[in-house]
PDB file of N, CA and C in Angstrom:
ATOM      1  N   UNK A   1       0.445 -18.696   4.265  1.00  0.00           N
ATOM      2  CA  UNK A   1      -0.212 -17.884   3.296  1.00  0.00           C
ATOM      3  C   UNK A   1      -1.588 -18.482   3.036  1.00  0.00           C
ATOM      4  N   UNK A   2      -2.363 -17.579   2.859  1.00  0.00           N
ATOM      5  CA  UNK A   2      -3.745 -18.351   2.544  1.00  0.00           C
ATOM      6  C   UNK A   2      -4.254 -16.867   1.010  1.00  0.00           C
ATOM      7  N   UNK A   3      -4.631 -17.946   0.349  1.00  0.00           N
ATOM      8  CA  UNK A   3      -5.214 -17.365  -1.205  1.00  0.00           C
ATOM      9  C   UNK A   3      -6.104 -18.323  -2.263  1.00  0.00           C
ATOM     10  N   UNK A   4      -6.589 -17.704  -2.945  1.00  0.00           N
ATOM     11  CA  UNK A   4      -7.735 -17.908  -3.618  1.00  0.00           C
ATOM     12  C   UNK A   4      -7.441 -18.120  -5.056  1.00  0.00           C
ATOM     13  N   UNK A   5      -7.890 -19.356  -5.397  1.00  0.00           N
ATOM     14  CA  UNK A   5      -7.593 -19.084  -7.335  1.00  0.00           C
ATOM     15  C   UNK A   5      -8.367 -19.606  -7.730  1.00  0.00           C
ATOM     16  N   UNK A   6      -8.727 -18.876  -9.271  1.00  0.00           N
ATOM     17  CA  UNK A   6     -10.084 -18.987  -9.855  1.00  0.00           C
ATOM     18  C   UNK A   6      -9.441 -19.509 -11.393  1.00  0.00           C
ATOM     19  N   UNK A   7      -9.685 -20.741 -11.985  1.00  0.00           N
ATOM     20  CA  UNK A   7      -8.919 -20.563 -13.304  1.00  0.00           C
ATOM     21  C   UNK A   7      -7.097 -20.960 -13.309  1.00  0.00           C
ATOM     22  N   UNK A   8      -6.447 -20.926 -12.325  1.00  0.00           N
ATOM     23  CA  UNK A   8      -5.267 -21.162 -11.898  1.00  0.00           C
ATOM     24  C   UNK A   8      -4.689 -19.768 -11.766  1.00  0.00           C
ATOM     25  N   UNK A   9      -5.413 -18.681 -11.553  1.00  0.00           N
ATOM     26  CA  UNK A   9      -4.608 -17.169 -11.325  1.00  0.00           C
ATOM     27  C   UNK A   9      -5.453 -16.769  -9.585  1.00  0.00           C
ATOM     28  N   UNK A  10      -4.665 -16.141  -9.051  1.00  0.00           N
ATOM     29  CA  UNK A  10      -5.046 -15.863  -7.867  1.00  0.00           C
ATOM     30  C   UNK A  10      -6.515 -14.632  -7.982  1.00  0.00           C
ATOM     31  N   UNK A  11      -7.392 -15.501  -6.936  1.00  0.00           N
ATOM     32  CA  UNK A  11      -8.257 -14.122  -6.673  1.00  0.00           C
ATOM     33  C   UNK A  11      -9.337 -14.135  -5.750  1.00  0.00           C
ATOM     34  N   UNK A  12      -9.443 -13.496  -4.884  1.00  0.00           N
ATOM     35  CA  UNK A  12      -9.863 -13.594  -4.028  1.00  0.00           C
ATOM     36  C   UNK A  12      -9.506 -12.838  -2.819  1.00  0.00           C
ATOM     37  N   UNK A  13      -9.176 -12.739  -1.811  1.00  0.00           N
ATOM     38  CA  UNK A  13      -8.413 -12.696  -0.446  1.00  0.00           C
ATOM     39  C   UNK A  13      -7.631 -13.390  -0.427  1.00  0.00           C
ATOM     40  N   UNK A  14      -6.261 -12.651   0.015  1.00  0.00           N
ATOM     41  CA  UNK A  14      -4.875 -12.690   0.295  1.00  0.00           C
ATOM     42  C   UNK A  14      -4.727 -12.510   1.486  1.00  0.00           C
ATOM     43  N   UNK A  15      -3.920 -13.702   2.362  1.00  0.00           N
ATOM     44  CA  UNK A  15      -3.201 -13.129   3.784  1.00  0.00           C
ATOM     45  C   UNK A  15      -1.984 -13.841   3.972  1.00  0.00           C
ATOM     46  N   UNK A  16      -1.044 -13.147   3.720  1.00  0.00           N
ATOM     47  CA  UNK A  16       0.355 -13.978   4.244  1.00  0.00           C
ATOM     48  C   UNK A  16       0.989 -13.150   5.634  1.00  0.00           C
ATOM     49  N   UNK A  17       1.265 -14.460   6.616  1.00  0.00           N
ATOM     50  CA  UNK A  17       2.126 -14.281   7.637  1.00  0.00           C
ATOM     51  C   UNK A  17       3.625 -14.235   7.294  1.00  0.00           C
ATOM     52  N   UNK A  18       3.608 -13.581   8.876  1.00  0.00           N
ATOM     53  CA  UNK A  18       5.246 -13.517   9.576  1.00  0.00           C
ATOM     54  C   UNK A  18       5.421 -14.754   9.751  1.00  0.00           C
ATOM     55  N   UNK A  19       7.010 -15.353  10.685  1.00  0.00           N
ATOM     56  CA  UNK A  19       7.144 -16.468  10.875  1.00  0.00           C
ATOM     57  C   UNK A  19       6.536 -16.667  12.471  1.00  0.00           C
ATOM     58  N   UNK A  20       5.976 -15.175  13.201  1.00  0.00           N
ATOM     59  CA  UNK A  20       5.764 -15.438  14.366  1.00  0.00           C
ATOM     60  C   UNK A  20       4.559 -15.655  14.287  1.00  0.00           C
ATOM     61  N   UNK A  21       3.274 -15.695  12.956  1.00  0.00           N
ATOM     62  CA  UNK A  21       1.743 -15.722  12.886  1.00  0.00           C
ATOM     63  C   UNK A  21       1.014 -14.798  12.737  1.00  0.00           C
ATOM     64  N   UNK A  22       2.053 -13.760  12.528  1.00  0.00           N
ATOM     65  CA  UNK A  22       1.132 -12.413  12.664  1.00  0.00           C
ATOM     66  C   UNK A  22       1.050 -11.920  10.993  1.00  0.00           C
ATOM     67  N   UNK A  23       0.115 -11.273  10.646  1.00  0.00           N
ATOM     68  CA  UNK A  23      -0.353 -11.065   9.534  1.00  0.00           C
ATOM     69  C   UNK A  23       0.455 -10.002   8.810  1.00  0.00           C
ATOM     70  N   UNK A  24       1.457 -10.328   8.017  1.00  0.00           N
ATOM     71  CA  UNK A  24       2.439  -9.840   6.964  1.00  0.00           C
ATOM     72  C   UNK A  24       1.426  -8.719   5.940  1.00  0.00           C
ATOM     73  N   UNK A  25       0.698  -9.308   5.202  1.00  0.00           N
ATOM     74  CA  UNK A  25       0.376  -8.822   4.112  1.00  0.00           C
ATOM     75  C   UNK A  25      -1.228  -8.971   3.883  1.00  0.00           C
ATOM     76  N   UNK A  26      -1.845  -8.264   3.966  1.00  0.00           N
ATOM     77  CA  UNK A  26      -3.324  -8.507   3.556  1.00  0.00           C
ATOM     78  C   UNK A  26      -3.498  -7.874   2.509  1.00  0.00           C
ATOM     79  N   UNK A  27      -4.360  -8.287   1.774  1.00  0.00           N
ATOM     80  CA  UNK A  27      -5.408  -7.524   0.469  1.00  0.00           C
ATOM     81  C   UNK A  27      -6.223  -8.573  -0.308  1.00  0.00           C
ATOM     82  N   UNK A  28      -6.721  -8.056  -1.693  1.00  0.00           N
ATOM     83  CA  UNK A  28      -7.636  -9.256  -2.624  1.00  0.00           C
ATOM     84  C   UNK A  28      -7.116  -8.690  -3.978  1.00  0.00           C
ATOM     85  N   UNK A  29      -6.863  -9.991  -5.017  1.00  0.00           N
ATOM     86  CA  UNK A  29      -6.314 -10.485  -5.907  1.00  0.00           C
ATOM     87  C   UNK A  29      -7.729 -10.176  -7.006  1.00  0.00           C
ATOM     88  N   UNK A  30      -7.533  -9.892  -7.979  1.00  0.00           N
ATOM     89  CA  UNK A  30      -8.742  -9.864  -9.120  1.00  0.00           C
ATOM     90  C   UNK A  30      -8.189 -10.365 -10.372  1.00  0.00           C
ATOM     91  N   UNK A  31      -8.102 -11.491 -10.435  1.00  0.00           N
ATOM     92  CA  UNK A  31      -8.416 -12.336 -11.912  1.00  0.00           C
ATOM     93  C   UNK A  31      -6.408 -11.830 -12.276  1.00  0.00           C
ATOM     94  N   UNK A  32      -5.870 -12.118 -10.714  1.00  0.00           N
ATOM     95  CA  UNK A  32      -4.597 -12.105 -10.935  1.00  0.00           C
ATOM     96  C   UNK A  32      -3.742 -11.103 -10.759  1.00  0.00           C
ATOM     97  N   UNK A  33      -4.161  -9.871 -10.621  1.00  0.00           N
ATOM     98  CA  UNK A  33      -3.753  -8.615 -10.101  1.00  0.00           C
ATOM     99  C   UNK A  33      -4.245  -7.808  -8.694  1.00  0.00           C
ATOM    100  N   UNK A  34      -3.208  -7.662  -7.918  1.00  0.00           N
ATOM    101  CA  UNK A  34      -3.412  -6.666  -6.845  1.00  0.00           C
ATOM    102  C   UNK A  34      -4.984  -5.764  -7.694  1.00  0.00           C
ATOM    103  N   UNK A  35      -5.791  -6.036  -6.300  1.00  0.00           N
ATOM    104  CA  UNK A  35      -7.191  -4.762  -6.289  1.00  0.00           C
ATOM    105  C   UNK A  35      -7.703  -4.625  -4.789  1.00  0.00           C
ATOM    106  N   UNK A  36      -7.780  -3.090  -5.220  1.00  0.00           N
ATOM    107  CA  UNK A  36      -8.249  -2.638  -3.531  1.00  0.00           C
ATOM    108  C   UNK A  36      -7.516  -2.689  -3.045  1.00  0.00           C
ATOM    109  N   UNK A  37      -7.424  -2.133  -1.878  1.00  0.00           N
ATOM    110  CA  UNK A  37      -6.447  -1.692  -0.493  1.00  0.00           C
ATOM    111  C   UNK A  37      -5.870  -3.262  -0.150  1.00  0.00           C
ATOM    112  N   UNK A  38      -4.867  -2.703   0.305  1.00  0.00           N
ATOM    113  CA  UNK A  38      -3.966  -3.347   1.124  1.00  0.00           C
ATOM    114  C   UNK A  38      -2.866  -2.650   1.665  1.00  0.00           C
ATOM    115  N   UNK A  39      -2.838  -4.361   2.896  1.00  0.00           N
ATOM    116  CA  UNK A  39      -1.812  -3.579   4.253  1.00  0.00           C
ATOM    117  C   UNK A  39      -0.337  -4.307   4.794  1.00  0.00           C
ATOM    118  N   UNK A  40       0.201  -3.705   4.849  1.00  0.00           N
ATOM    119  CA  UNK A  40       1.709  -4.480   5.275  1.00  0.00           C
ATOM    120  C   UNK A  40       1.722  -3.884   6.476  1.00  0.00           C
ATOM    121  N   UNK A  41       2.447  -5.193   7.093  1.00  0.00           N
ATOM    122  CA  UNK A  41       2.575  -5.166   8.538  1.00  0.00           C
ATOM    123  C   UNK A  41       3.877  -5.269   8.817  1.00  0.00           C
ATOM    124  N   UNK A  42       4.341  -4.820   9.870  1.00  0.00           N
ATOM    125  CA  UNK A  42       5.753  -4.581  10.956  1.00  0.00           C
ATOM    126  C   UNK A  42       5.670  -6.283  11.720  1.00  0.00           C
ATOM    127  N   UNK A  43       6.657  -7.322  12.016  1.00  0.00           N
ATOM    128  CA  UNK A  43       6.378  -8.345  12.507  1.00  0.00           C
ATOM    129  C   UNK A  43       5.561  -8.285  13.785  1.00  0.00           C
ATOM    130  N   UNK A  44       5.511  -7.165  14.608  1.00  0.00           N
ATOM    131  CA  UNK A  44       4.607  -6.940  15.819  1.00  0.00           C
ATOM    132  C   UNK A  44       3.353  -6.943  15.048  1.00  0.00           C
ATOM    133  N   UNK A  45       2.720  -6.690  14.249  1.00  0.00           N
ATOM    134  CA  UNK A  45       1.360  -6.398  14.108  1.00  0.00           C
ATOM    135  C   UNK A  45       1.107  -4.884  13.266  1.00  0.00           C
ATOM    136  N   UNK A  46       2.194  -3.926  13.563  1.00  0.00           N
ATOM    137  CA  UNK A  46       1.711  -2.942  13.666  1.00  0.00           C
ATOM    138  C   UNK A  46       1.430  -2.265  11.936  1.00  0.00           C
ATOM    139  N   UNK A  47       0.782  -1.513  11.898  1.00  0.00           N
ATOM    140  CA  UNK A  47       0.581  -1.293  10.293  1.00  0.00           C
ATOM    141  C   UNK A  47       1.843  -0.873   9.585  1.00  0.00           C
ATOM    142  N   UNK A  48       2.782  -0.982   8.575  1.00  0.00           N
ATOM    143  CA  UNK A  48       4.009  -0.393   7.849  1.00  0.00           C
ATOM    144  C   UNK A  48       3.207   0.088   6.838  1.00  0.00           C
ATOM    145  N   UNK A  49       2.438  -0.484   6.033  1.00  0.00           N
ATOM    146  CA  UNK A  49       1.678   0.703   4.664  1.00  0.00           C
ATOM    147  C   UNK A  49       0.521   0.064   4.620  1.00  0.00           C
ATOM    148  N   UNK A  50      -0.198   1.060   3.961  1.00  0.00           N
ATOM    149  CA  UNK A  50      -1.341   1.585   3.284  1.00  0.00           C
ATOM    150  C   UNK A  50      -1.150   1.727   2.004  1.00  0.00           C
ATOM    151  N   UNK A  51      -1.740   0.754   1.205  1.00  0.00           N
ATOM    152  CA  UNK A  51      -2.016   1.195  -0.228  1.00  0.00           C
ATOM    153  C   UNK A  51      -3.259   0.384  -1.076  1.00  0.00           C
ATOM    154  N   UNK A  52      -3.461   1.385  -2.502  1.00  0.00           N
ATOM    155  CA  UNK A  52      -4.619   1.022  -3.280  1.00  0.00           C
ATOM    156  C   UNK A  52      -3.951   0.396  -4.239  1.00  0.00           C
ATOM    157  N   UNK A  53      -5.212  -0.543  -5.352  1.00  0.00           N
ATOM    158  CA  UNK A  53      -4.289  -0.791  -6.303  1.00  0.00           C
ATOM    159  C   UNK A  53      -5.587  -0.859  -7.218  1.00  0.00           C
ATOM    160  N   UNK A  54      -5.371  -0.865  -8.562  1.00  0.00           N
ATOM    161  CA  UNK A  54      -6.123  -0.739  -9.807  1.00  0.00           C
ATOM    162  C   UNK A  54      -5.825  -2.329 -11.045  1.00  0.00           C
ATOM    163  N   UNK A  55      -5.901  -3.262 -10.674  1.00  0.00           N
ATOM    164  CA  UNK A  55      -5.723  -3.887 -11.826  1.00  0.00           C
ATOM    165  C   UNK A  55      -4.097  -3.956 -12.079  1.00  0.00           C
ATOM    166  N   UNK A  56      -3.945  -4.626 -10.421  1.00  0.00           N
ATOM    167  CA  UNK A  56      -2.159  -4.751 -10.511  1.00  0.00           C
ATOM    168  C   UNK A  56      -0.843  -3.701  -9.945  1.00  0.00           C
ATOM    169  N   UNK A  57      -1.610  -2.336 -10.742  1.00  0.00           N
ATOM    170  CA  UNK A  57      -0.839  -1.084 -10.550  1.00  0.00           C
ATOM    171  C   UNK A  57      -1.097  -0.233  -9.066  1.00  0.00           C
ATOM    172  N   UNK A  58       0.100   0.378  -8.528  1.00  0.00           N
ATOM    173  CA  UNK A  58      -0.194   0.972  -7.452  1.00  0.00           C
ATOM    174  C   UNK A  58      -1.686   2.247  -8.012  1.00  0.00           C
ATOM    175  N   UNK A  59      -2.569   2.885  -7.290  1.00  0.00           N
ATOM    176  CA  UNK A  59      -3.081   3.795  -7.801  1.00  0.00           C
ATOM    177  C   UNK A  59      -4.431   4.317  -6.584  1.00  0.00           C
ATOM    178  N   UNK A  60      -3.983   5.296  -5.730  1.00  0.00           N
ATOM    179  CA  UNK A  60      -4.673   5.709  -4.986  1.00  0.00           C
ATOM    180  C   UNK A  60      -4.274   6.264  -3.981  1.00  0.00           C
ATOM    181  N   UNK A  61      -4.761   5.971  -2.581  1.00  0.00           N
ATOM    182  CA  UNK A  61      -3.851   6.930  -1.391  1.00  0.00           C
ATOM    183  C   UNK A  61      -2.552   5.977  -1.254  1.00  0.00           C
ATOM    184  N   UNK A  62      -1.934   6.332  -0.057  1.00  0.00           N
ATOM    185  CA  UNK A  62      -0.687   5.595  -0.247  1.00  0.00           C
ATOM    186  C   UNK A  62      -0.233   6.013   1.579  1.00  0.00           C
ATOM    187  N   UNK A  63      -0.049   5.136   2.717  1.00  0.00           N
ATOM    188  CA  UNK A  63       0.594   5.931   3.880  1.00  0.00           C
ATOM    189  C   UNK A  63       1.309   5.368   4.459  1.00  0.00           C
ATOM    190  N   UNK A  64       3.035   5.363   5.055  1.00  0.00           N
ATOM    191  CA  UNK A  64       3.787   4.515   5.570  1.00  0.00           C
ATOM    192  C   UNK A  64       4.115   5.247   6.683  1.00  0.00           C
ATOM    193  N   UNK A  65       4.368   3.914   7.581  1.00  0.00           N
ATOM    194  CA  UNK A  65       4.117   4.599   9.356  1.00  0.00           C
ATOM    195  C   UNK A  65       5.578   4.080   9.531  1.00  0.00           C
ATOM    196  N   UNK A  66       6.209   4.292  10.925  1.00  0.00           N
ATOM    197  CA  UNK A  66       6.884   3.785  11.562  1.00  0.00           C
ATOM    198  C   UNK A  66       6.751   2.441  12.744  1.00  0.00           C
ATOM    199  N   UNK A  67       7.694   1.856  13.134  1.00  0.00           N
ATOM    200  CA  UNK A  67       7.053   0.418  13.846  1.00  0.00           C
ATOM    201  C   UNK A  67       6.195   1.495  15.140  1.00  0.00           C
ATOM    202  N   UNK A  68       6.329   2.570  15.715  1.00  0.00           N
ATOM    203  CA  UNK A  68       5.516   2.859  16.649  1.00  0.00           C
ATOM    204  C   UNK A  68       4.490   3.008  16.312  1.00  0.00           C
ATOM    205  N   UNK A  69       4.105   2.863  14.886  1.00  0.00           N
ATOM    206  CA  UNK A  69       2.702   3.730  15.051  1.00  0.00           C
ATOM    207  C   UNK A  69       2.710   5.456  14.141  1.00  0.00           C
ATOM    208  N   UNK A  70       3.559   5.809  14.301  1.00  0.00           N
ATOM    209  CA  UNK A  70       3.538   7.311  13.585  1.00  0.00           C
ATOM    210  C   UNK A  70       3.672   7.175  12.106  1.00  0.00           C
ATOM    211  N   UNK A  71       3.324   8.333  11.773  1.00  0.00           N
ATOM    212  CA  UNK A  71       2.997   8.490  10.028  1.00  0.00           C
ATOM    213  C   UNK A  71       4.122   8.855   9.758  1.00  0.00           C
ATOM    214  N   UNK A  72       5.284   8.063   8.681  1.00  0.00           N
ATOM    215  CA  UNK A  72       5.935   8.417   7.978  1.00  0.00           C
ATOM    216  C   UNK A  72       6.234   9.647   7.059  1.00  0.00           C
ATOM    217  N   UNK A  73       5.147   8.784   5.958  1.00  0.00           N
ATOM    218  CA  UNK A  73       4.470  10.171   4.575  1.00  0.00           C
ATOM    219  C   UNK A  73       3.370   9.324   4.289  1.00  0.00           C
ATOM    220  N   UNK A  74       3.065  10.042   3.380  1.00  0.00           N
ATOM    221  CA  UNK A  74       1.454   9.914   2.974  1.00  0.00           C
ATOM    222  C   UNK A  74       1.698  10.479   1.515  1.00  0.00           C
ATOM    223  N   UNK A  75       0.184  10.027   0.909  1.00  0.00           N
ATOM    224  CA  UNK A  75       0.423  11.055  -0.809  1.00  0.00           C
ATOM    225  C   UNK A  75      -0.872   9.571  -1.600  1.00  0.00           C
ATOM    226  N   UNK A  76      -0.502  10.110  -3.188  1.00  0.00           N
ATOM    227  CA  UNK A  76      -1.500   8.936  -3.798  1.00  0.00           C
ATOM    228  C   UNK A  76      -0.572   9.190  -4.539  1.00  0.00           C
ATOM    229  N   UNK A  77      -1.239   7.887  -5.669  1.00  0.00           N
ATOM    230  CA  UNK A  77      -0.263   7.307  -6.531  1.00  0.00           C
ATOM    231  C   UNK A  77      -1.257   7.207  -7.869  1.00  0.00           C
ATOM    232  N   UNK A  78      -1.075   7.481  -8.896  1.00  0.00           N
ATOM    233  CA  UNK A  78      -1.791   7.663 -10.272  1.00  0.00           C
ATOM    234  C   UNK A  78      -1.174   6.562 -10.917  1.00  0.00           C
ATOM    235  N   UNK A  79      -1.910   5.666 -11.564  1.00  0.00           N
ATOM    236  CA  UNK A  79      -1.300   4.665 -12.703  1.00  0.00           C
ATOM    237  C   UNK A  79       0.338   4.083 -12.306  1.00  0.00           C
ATOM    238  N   UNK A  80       0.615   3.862 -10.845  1.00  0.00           N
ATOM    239  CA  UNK A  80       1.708   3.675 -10.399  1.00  0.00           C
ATOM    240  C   UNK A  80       2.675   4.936 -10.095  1.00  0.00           C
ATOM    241  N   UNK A  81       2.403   5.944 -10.209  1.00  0.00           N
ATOM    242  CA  UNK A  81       3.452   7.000 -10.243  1.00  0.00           C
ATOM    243  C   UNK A  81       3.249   7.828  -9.070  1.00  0.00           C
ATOM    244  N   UNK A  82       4.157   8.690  -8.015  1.00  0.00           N
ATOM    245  CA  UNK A  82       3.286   9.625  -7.661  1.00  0.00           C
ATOM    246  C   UNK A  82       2.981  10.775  -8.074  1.00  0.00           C
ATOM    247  N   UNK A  83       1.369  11.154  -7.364  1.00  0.00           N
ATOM    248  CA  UNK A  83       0.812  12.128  -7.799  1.00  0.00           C
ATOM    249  C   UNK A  83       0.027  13.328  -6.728  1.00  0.00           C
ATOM    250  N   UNK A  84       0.164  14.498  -7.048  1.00  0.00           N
ATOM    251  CA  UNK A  84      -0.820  15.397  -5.947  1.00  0.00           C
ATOM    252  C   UNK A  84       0.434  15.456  -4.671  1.00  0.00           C
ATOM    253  N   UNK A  85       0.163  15.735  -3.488  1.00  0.00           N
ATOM    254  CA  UNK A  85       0.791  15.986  -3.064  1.00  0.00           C
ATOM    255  C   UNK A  85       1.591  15.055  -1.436  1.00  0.00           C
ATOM    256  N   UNK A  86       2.530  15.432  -1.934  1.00  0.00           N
ATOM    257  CA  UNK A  86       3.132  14.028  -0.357  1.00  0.00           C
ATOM    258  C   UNK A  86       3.633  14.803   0.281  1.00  0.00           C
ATOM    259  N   UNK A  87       3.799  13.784   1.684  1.00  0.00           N
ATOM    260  CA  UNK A  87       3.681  14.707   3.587  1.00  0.00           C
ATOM    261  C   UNK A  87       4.985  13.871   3.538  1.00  0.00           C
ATOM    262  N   UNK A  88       5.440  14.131   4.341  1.00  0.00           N
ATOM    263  CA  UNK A  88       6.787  13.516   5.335  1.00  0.00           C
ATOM    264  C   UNK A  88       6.877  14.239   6.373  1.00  0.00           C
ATOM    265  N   UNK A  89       6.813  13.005   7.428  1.00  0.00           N
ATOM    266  CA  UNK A  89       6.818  13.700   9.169  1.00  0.00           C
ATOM    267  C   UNK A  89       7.647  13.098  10.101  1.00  0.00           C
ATOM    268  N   UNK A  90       8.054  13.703  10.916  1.00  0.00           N
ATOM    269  CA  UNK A  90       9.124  13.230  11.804  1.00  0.00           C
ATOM    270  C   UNK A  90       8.241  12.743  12.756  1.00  0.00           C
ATOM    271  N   UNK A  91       8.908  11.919  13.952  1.00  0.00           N
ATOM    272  CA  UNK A  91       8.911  10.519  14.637  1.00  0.00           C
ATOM    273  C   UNK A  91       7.662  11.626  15.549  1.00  0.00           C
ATOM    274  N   UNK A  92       7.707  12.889  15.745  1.00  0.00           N
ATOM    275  CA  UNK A  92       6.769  13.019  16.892  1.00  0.00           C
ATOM    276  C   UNK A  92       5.463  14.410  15.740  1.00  0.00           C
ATOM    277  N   UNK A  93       5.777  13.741  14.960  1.00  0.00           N
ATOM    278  CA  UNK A  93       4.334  13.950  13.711  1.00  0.00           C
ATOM    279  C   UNK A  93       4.317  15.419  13.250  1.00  0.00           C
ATOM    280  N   UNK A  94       4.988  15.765  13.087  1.00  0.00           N
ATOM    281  CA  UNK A  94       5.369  17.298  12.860  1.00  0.00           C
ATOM    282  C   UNK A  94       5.861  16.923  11.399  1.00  0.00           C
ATOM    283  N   UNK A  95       5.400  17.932  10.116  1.00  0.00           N
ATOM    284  CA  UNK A  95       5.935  17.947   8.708  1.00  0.00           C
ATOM    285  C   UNK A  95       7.278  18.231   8.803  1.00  0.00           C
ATOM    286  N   UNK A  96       7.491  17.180   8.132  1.00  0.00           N
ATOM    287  CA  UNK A  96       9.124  17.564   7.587  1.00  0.00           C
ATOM    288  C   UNK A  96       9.722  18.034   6.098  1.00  0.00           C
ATOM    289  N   UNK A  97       8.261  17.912   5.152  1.00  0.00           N
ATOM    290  CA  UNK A  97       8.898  18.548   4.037  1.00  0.00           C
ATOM    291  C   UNK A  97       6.998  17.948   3.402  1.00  0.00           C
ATOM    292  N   UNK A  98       6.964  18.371   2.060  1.00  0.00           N
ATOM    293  CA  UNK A  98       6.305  18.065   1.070  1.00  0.00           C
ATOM    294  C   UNK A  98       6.456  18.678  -0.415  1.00  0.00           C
ATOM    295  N   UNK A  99       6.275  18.017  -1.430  1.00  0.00           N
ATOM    296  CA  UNK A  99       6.350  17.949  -2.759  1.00  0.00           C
ATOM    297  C   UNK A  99       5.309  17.787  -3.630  1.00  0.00           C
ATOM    298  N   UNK A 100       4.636  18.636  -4.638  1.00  0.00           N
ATOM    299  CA  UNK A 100       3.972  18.175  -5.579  1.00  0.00           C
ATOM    300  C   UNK A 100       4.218  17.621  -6.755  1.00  0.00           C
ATOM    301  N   UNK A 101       3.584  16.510  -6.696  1.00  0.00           N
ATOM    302  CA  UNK A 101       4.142  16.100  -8.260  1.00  0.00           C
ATOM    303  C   UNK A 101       2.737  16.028  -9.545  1.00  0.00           C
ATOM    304  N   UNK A 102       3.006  16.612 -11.074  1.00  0.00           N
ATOM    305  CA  UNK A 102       1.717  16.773 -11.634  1.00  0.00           C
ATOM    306  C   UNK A 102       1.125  15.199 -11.892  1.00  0.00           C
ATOM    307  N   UNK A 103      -0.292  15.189 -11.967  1.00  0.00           N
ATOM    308  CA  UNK A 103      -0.854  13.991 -12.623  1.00  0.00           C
ATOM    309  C   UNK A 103      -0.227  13.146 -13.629  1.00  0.00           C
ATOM    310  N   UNK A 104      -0.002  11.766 -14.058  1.00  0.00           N
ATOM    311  CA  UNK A 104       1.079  11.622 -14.979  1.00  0.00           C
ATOM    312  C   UNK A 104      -0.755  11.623 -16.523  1.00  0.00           C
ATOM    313  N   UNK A 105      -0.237  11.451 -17.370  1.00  0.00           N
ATOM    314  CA  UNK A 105      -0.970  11.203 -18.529  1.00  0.00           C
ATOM    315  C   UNK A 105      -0.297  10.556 -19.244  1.00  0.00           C
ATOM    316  N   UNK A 106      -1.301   9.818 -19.746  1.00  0.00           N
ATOM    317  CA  UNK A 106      -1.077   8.586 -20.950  1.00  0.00           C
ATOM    318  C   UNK A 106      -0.309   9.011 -22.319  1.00  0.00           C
ATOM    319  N   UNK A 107      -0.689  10.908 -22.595  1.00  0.00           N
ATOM    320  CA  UNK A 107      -0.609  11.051 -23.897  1.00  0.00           C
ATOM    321  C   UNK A 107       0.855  11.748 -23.758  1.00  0.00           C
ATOM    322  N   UNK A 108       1.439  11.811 -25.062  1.00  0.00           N
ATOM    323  CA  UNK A 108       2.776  12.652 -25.108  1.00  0.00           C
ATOM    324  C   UNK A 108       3.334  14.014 -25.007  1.00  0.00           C
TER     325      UNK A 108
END
C-alpha cells in the first residue's frame, strides 16, 4: 500500500496492491475522506469499478465491469444513494434491464 498523511489522517494518493503487485485500489484521500474518482481492480489488472466520491460519500458516476472487460451496470450515485438512471448488461453488452431512481434530498 502506498499513502499519504497530512496531520495523522490520510491524504493524498492512494494505491494498494494485490498479492501478485498489481494495483488493487487507486484514488486520493482529502483531509481523510475518499475524493475524486477511483478504481478497483480484478487481480489481473483489469478494471472491476468506477467510482466518484465527495468528502467520503459515494457521489457521482458509478460503472462495474466484468473480469473480461464488459460493462456490468452503470448509473450515479447522489450523497451515497442511487440516483437518475442505471443500465445492466449482459456478458455480450446488450441491456438487460434499467431503473430510475428520484434524486434523494436532504429535506423531509
Amino acid at each position: 500500500m502506498e499513502e499519504s498523511f497530512q496531520a495523522g489522517v490520510r491524504h493524498g494518493p492512494f494505491v494498494e496492491y494485490h498479492r501478485n503487485g498489481k494495483v488493487a485500489r487507486q484514488g486520493r484521500y482529502v483531509n481523510g475522506s475518499q475524493d475524486g474518482p477511483w478504481v478497483l481492480r480484478y487481480e489481473s489488472g483489469a478494471v472491476e469499478e468506477e467510482a466518484e466520491y465527495r468528502d467520503g460519500v459515494a457521489h457521482g458516476r458509478f460503472a462495474a465491469y466484468r473480469a473480461d472487460g464488459s460493462k456490468r451496470s452503470e448509473g450515479r450515485r447522489c450523497a451515497g444513494a442511487p440516483c437518475g438512471t442505471w443500465r445492466t448488461y449482459d456478458a455480450r453488452g446488450h441491456l438487460e434491464g434499467e431503473v430510475t431512481y428520484e434524486t434523494p434530498t436532504l429535506a423531509p
